[in-house]
C-alpha atoms as a PDB file:
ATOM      1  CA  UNK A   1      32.348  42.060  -0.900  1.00  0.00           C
ATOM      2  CA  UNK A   2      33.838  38.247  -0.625  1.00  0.00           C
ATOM      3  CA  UNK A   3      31.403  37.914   2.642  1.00  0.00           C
ATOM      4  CA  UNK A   4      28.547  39.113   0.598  1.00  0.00           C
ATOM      5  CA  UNK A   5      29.011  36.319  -1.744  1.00  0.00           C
ATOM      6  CA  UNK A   6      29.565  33.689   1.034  1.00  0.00           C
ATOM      7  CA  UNK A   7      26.629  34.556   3.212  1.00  0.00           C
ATOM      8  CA  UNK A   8      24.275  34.842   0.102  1.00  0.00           C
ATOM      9  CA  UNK A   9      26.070  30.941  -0.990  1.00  0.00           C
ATOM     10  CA  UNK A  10      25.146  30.124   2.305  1.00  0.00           C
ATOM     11  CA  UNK A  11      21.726  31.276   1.855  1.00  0.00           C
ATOM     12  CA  UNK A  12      21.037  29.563  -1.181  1.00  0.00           C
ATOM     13  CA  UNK A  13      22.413  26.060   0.019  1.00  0.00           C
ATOM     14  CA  UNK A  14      20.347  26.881   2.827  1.00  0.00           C
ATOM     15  CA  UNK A  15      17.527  27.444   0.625  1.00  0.00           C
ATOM     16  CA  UNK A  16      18.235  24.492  -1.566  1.00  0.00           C
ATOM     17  CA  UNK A  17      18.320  21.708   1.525  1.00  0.00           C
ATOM     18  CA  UNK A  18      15.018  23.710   2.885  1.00  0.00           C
ATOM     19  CA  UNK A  19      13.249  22.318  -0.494  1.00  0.00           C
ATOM     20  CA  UNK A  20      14.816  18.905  -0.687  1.00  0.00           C
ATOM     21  CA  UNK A  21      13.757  17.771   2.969  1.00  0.00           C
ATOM     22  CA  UNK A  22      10.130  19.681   2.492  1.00  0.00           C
ATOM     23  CA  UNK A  23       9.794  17.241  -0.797  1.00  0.00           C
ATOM     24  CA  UNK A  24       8.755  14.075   0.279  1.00  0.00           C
ATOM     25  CA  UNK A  25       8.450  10.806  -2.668  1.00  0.00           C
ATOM     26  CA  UNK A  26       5.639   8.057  -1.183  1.00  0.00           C
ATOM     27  CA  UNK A  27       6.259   5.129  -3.476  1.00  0.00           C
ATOM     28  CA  UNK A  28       2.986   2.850  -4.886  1.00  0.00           C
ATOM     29  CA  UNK A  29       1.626   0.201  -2.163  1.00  0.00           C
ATOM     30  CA  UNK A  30       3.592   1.994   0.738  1.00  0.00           C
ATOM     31  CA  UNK A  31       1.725   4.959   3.193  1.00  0.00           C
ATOM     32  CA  UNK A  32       4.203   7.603   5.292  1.00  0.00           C
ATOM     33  CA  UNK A  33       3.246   8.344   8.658  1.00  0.00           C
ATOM     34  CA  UNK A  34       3.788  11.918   9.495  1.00  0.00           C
ATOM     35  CA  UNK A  35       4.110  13.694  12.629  1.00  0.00           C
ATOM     36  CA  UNK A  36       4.609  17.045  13.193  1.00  0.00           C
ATOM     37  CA  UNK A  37       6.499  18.247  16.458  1.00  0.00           C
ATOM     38  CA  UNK A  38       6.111  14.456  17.753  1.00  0.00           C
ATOM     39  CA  UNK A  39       2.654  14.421  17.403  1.00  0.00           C
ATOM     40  CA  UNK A  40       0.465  12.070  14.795  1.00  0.00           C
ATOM     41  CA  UNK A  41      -0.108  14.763  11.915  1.00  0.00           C
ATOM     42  CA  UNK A  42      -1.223  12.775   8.810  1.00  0.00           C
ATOM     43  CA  UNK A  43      -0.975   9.550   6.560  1.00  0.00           C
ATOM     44  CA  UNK A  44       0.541  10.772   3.210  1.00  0.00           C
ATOM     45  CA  UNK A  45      -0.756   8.746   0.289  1.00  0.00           C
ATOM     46  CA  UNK A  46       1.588   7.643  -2.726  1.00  0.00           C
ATOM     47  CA  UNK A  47       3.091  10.328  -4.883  1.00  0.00           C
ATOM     48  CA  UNK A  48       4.571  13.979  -4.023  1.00  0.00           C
ATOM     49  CA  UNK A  49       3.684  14.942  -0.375  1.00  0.00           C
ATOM     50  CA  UNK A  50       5.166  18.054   1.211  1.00  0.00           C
ATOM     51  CA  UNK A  51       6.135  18.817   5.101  1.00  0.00           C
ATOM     52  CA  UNK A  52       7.411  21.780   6.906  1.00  0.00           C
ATOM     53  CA  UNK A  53      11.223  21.540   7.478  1.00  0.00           C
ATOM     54  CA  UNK A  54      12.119  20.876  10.663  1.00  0.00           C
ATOM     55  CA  UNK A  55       9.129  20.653  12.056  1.00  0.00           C
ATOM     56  CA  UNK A  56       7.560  17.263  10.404  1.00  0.00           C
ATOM     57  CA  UNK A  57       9.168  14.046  10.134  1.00  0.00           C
ATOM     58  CA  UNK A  58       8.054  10.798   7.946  1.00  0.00           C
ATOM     59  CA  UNK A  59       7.723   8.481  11.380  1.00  0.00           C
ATOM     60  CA  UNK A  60       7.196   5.150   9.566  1.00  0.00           C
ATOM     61  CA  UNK A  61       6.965   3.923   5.975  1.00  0.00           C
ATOM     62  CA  UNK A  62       4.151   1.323   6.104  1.00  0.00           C
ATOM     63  CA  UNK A  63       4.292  -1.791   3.377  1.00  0.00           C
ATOM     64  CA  UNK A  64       0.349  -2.279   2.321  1.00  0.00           C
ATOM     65  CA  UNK A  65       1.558  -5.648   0.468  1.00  0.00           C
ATOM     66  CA  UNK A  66       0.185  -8.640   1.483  1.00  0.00           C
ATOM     67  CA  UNK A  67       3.507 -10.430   3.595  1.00  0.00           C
ATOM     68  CA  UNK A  68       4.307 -13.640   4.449  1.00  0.00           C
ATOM     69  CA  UNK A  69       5.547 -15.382   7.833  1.00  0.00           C
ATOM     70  CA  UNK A  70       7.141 -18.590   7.733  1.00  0.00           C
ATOM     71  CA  UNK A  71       7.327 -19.960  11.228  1.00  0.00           C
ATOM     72  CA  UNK A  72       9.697 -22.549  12.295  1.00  0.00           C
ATOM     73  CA  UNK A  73       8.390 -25.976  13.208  1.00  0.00           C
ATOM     74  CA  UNK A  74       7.229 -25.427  16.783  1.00  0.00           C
ATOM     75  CA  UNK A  75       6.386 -28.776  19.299  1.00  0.00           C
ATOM     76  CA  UNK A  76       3.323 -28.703  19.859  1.00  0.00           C
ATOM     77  CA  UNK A  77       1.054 -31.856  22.372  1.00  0.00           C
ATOM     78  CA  UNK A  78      -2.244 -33.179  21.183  1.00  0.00           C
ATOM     79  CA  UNK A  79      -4.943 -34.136  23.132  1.00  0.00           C
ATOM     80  CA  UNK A  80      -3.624 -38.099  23.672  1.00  0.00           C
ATOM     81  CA  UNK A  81      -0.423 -36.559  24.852  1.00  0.00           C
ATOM     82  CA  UNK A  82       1.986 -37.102  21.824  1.00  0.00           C
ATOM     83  CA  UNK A  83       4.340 -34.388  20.937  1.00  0.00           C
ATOM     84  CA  UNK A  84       4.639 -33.344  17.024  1.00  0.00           C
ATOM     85  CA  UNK A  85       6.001 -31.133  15.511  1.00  0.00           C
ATOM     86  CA  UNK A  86       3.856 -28.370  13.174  1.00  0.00           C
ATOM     87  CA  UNK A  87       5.480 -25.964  10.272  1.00  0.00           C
ATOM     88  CA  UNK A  88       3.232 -22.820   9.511  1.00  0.00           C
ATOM     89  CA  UNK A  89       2.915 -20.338   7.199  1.00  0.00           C
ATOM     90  CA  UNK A  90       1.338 -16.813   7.711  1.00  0.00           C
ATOM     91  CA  UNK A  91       0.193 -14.251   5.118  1.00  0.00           C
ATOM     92  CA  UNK A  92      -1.297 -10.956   6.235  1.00  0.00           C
ATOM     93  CA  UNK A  93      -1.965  -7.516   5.270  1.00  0.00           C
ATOM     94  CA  UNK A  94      -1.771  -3.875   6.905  1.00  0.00           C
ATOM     95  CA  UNK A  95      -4.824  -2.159   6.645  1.00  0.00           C
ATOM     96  CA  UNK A  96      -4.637   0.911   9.306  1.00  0.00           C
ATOM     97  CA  UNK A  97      -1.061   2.523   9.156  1.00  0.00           C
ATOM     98  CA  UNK A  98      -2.065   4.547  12.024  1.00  0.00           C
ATOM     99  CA  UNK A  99      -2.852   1.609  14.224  1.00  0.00           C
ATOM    100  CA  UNK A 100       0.257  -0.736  13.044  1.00  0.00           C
ATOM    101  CA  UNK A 101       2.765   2.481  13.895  1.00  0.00           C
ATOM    102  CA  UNK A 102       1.248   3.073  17.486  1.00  0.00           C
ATOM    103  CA  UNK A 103      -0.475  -0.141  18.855  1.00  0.00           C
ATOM    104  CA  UNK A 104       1.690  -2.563  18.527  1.00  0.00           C
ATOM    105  CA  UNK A 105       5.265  -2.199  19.189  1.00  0.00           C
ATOM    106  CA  UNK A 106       7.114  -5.863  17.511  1.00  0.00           C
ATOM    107  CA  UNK A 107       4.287  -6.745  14.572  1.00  0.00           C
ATOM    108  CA  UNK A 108       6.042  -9.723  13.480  1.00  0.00           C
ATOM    109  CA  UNK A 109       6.883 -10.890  16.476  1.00  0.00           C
ATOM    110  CA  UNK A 110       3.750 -10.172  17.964  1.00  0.00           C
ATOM    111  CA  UNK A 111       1.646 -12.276  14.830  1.00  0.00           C
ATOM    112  CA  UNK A 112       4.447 -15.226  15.619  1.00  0.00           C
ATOM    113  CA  UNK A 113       4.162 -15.280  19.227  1.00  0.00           C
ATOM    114  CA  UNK A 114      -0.007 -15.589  18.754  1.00  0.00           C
ATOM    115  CA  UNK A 115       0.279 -18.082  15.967  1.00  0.00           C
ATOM    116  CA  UNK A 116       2.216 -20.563  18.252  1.00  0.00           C
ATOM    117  CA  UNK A 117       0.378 -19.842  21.544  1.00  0.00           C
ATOM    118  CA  UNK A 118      -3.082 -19.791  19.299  1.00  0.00           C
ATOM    119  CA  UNK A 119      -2.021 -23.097  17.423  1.00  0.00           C
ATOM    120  CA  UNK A 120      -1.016 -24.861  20.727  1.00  0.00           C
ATOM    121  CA  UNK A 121      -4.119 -24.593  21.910  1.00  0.00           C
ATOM    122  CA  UNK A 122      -6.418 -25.124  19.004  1.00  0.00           C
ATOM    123  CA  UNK A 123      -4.063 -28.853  18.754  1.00  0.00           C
ATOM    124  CA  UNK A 124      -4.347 -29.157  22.276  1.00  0.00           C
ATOM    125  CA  UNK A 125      -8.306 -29.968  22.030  1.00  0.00           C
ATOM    126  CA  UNK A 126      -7.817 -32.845  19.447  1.00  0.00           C
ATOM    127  CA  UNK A 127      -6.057 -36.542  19.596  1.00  0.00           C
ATOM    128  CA  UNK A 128      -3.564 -37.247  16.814  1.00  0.00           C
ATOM    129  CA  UNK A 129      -5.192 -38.987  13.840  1.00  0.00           C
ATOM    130  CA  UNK A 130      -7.845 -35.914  14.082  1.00  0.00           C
ATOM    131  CA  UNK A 131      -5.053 -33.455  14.113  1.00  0.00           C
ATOM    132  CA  UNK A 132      -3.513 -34.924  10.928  1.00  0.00           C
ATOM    133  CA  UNK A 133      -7.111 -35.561   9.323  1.00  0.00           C
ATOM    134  CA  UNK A 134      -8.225 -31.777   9.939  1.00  0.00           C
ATOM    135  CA  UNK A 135      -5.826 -29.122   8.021  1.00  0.00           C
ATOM    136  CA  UNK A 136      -8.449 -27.309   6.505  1.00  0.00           C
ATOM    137  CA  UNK A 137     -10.544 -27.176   9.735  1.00  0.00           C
ATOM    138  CA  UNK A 138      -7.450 -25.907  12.175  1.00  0.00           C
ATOM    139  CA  UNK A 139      -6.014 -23.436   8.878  1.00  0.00           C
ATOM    140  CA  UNK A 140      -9.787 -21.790   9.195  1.00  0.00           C
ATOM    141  CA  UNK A 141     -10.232 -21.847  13.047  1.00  0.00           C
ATOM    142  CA  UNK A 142      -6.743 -20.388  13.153  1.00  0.00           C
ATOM    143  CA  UNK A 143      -7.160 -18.034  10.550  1.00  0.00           C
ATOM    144  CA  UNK A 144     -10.482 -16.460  12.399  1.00  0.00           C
ATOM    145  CA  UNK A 145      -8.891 -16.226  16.184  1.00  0.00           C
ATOM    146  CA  UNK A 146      -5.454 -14.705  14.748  1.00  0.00           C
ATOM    147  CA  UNK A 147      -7.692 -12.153  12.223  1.00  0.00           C
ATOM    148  CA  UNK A 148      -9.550 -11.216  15.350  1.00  0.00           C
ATOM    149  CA  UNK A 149      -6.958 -10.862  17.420  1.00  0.00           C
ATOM    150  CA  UNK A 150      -4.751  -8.636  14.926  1.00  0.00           C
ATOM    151  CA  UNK A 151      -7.851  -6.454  13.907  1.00  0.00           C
ATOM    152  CA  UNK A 152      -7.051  -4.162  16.929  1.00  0.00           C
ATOM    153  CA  UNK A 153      -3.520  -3.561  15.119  1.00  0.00           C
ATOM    154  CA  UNK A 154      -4.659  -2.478  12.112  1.00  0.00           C
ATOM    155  CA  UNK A 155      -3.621  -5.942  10.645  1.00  0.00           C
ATOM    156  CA  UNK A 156      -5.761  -8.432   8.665  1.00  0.00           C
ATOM    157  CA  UNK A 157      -4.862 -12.257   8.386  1.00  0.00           C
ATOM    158  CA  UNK A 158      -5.731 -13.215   4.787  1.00  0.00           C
ATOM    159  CA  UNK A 159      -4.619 -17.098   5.130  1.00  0.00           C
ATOM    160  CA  UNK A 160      -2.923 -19.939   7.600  1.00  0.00           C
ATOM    161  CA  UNK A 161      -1.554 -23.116   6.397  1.00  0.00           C
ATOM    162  CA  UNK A 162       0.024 -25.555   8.515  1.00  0.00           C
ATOM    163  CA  UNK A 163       2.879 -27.430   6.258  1.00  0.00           C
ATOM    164  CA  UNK A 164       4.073 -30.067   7.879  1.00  0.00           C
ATOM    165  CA  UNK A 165       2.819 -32.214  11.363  1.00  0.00           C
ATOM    166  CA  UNK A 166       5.441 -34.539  11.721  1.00  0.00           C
ATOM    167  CA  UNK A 167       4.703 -36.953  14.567  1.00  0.00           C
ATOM    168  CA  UNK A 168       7.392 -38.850  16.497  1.00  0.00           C
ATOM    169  CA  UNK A 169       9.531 -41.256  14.952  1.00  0.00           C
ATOM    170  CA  UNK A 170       7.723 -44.483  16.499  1.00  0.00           C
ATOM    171  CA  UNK A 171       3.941 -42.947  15.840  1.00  0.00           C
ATOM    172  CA  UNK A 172       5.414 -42.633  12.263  1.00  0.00           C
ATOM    173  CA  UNK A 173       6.327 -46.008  12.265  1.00  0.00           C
ATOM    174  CA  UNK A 174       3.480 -47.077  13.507  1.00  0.00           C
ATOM    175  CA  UNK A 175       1.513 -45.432  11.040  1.00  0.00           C
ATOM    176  CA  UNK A 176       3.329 -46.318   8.395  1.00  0.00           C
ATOM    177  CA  UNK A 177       2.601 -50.029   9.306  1.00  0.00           C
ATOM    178  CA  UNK A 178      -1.024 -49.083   9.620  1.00  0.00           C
ATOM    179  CA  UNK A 179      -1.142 -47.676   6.079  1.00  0.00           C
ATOM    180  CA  UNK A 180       0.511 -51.071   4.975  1.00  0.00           C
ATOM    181  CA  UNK A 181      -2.009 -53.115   6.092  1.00  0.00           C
ATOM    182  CA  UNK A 182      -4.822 -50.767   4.826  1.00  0.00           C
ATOM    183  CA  UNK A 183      -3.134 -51.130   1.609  1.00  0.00           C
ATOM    184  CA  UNK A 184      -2.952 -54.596   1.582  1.00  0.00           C
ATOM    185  CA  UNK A 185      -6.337 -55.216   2.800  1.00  0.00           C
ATOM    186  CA  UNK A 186      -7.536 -52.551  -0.059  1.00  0.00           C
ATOM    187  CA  UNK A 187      -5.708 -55.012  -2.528  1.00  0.00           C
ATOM    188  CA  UNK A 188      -6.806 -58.200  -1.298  1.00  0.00           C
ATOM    189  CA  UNK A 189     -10.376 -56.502  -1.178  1.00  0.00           C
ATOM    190  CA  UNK A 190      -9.980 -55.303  -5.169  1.00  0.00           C
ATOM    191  CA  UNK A 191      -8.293 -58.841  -6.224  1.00  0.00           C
ATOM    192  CA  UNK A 192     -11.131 -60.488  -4.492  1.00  0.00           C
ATOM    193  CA  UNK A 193     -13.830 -58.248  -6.607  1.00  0.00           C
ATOM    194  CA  UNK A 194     -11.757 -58.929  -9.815  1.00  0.00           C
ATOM    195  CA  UNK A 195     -11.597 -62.364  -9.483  1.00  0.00           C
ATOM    196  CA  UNK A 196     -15.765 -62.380  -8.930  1.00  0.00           C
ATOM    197  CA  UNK A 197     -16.166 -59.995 -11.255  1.00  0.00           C
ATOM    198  CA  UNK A 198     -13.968 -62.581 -13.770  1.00  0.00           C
ATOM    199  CA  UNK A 199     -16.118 -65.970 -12.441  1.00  0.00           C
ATOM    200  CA  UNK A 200     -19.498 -63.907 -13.307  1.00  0.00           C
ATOM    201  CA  UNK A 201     -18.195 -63.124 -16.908  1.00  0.00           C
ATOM    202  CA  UNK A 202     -16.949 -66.439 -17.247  1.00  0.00           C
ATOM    203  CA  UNK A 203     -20.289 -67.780 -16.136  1.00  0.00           C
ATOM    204  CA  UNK A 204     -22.416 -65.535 -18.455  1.00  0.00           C
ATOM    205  CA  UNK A 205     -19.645 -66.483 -21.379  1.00  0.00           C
ATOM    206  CA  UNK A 206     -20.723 -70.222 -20.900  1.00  0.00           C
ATOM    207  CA  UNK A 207     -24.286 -69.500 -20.583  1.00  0.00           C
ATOM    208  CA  UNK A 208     -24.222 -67.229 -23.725  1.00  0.00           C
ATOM    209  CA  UNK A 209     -22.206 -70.356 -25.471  1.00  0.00           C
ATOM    210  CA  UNK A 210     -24.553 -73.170 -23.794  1.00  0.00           C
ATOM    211  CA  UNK A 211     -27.520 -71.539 -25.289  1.00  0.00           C
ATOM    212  CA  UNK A 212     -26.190 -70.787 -28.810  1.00  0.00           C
ATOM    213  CA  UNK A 213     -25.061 -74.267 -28.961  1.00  0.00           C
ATOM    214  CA  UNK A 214     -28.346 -75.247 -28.108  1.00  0.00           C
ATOM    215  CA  UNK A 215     -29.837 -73.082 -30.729  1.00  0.00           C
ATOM    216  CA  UNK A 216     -27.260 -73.997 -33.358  1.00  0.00           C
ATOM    217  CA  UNK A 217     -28.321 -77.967 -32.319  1.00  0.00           C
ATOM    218  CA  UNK A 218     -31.652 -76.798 -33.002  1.00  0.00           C
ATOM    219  CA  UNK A 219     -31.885 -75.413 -36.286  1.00  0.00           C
ATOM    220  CA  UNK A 220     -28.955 -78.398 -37.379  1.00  0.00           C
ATOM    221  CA  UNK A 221     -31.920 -80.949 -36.670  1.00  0.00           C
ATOM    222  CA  UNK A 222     -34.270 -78.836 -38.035  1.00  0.00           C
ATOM    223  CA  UNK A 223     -32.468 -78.564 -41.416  1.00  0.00           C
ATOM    224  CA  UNK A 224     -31.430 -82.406 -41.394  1.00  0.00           C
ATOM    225  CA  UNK A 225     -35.333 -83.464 -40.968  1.00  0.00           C
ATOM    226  CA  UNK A 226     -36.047 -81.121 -43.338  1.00  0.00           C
ATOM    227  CA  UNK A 227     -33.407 -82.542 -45.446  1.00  0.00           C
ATOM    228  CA  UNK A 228     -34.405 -85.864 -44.505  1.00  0.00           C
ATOM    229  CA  UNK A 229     -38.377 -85.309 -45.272  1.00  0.00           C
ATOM    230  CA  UNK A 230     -37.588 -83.700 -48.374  1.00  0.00           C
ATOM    231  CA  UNK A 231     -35.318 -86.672 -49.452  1.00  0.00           C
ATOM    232  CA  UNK A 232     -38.370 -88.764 -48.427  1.00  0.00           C
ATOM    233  CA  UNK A 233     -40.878 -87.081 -50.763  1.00  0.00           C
ATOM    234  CA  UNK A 234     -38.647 -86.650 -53.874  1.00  0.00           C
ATOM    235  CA  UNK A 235     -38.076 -90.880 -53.216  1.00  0.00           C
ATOM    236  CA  UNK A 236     -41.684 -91.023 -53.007  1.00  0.00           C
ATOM    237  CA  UNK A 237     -42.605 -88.734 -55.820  1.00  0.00           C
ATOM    238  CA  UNK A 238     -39.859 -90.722 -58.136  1.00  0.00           C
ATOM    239  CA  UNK A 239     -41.634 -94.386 -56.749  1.00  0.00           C
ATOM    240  CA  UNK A 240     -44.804 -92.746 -57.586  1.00  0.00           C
ATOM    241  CA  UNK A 241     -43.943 -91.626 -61.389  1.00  0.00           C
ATOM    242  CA  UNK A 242     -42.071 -95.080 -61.742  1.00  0.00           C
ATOM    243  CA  UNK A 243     -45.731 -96.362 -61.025  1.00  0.00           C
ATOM    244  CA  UNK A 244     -47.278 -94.373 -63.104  1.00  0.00           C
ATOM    245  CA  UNK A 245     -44.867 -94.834 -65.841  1.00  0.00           C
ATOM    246  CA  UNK A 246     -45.170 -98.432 -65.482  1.00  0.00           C
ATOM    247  CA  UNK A 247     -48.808 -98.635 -65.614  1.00  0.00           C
ATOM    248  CA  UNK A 248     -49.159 -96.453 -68.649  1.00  0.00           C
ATOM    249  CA  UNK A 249     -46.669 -98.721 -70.462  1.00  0.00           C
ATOM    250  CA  UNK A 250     -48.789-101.930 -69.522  1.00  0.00           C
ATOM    251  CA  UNK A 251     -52.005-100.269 -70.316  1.00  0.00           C
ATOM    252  CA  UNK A 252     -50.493 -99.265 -73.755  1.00  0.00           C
ATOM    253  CA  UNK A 253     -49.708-102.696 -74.105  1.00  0.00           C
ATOM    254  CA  UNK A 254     -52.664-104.288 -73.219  1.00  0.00           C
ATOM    255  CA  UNK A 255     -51.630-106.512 -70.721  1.00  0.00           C
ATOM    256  CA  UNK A 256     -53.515-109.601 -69.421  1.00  0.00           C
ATOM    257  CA  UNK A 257     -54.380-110.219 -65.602  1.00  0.00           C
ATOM    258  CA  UNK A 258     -51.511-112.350 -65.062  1.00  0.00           C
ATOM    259  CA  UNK A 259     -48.772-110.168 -66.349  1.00  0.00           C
ATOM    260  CA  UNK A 260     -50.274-107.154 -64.379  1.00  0.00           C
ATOM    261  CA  UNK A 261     -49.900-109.701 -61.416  1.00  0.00           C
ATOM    262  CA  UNK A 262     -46.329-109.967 -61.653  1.00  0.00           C
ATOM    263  CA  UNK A 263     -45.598-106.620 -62.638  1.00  0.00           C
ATOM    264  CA  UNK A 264     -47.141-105.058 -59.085  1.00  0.00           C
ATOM    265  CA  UNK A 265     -44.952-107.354 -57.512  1.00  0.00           C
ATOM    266  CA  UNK A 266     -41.861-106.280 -58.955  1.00  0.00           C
ATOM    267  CA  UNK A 267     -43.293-102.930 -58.054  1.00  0.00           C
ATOM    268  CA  UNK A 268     -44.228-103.817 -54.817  1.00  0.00           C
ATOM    269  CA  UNK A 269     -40.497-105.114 -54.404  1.00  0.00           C
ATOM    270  CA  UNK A 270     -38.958-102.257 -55.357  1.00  0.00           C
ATOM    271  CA  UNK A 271     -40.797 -99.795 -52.983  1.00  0.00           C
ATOM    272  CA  UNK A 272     -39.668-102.118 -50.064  1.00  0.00           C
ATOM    273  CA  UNK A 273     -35.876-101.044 -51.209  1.00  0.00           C
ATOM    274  CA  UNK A 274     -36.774 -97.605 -50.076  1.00  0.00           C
ATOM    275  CA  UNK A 275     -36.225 -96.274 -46.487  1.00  0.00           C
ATOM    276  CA  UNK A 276     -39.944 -96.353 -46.185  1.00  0.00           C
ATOM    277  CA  UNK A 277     -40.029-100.449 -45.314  1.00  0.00           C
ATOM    278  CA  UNK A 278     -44.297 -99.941 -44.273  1.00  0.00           C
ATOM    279  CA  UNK A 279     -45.951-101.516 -47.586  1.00  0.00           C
ATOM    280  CA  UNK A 280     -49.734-101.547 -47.544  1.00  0.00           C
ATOM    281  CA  UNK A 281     -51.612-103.857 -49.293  1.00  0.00           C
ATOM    282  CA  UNK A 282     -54.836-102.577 -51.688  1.00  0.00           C
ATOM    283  CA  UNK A 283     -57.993-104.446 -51.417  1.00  0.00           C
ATOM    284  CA  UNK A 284     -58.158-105.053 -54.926  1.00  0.00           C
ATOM    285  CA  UNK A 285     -54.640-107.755 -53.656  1.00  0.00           C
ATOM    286  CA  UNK A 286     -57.186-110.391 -53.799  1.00  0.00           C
ATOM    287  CA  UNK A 287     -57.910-110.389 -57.428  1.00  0.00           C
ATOM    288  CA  UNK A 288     -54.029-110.203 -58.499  1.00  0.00           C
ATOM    289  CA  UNK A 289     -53.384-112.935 -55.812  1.00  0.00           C
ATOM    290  CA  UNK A 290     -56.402-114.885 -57.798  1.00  0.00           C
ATOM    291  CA  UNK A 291     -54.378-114.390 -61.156  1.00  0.00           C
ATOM    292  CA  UNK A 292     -51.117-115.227 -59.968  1.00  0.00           C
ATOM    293  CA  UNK A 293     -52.969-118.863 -58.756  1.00  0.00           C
ATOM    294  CA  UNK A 294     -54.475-118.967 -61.984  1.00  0.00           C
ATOM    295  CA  UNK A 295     -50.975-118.373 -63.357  1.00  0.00           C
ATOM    296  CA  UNK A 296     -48.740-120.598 -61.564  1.00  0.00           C
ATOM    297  CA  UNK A 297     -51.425-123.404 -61.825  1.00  0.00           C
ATOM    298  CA  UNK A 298     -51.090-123.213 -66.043  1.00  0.00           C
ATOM    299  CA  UNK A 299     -47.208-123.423 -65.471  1.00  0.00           C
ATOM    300  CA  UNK A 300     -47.608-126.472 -63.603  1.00  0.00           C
ATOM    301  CA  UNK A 301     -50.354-128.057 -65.665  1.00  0.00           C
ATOM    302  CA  UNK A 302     -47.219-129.641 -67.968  1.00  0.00           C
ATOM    303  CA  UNK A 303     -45.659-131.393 -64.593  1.00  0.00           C
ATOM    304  CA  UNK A 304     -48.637-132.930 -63.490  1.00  0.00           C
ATOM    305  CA  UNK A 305     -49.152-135.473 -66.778  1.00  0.00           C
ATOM    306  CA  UNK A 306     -49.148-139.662 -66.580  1.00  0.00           C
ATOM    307  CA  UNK A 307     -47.297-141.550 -69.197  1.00  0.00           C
ATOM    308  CA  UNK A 308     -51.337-142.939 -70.184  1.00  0.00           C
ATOM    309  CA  UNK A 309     -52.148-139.177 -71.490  1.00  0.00           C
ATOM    310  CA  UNK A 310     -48.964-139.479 -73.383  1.00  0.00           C
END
């Protein structure tokens, strides 16, 4: 009975390993290539998948993740024969398990090996200062020929980007000296247009200040010959009632001709003190002229007797 109980143990380890390898885990983002006596079979999807023991086999476990290839910087000669040196970086994707497992042999080496040769000649068709000038426009040519190319092994080439183009050490210093003067003339250029744009301010400051000067001038002499014409007519309005005043007190007082005579004169006299020095003469002059003859002749009339009329 002990062999009973082995070959039945036997059995059921037998058993056991049968289910384990017929029980197959694809994990999220991956796809198992099958085959089945050596022959293609089937692509399992993620999850639980099951195969015949001994008779299929998982061939390949295919990543579906976008990957990345970082190339190492690779000489490469432009168009006016100078050597640099170009870093690139690769991304791609698997899209066809099938074709990635049996038309292409190396992928990576294959998609490194076609970036360089592809690059080489894409660089090889422009001069230097284009070459550095043009990233975006040799990343996209790149990107097409390499996603064509790969297409065939169930590959597709999402992005390229070259990192670095590092030219030799003397077309660096060259450049570099370049870029100096570029930045100097740049400077000189802006100090130039600050130092205009300063003279036109300056300019329209003086203007501004020449004018309001002007205006300020303007309504100064305006105000003093206001000032001045106002001081003129309150003089001559105060002359005027001084007049008037006068000649109301000698009419109260019934003057004669000869007092009225000298009392225009003191009048007269005291309009000449005024700023106004322009004294005009009535016509009715004649007749107070008369009376001041009559006048000074009685005042003489005592100075003009012999010692007989004594």
């Amino acid at each position: 009975m002990t062999w009973v109980w082995i070959v039945v143990g036997i059995i059921v380890v037998f058993a056991v390993v049968v289910v384990i390898s017929s029980v197959k885990v694809v994990h999220q983002a991956t796809a198992a290539v099958i085959e089945r006596l050596g022959r293609f079979q089937r692509v399992a999807e993620p999850g639980l998948t099951l195969i015949l023991p001994f008779i299929d086999q998982v061939r390949r476990v295919i990543d579906l993740r976008e990957q990345v290839i970082d190339l190492p910087p690779n000489p490469v000669i432009t168009k006016d024969n100078v050597t640099v040196n170009i870093d690139t970086v690769l991304y791609y994707q698997i899209t066809d398990p099938i074709k990635v497992t049996y038309e292409i042999a190396n992928l990576r080496l294959a998609i490194e090996q076609l970036t360089v040769t592809t690059l080489r000649s894409l660089i090889g068709e422009m001069e230097l200062d284009q070459s550095l000038y043009s990233r975006e426009q040799i990343n996209s040519r790149l990107r097409v020929v390499l996603d064509e190319a790969t297409d065939s092994w169930g590959v597709k080439v999402n992005r390229v980007e070259l990192k670095n183009i590092e030219p030799p050490e003397d077309i660096q210093q060259a450049m570099e000296k370049q870029m100096r003067a570029e930045r100097d003339k740049r400077a000189a250029i802006l100090t130039a247009e600050g130092e205009k744009q300063a003279a036109i301010l300056r300019a329209e400051g003086e203007r501004e200040a020449a004018i309001r000067s002007a205006e300020g001038e303007k309504q100064s002499a305006i105000l003093r010959a206001e000032g001045q014409a106002n001081a003129l007519r309150t003089t001559q309005q105060a002359q005027a009632d001084a007049i008037r005043m006068v000649f109301a007190a000698i009419h109260e007082g019934d003057p004669t001709p000869e007092l009225l005579a000298v009392r225009y004169l003191e009048t007269l006299g005291r309009m000449a003190e005024g700023e106004a020095t322009k004294i005009v003469v009535p016509y009715e002059s004649s007749a107070l002229l008369g009376a001041l003859s009559s006048l000074q002749a009685a005042m003489q009339l005592p100075s003009h007797k012999t010692p007989s009329d004594e």
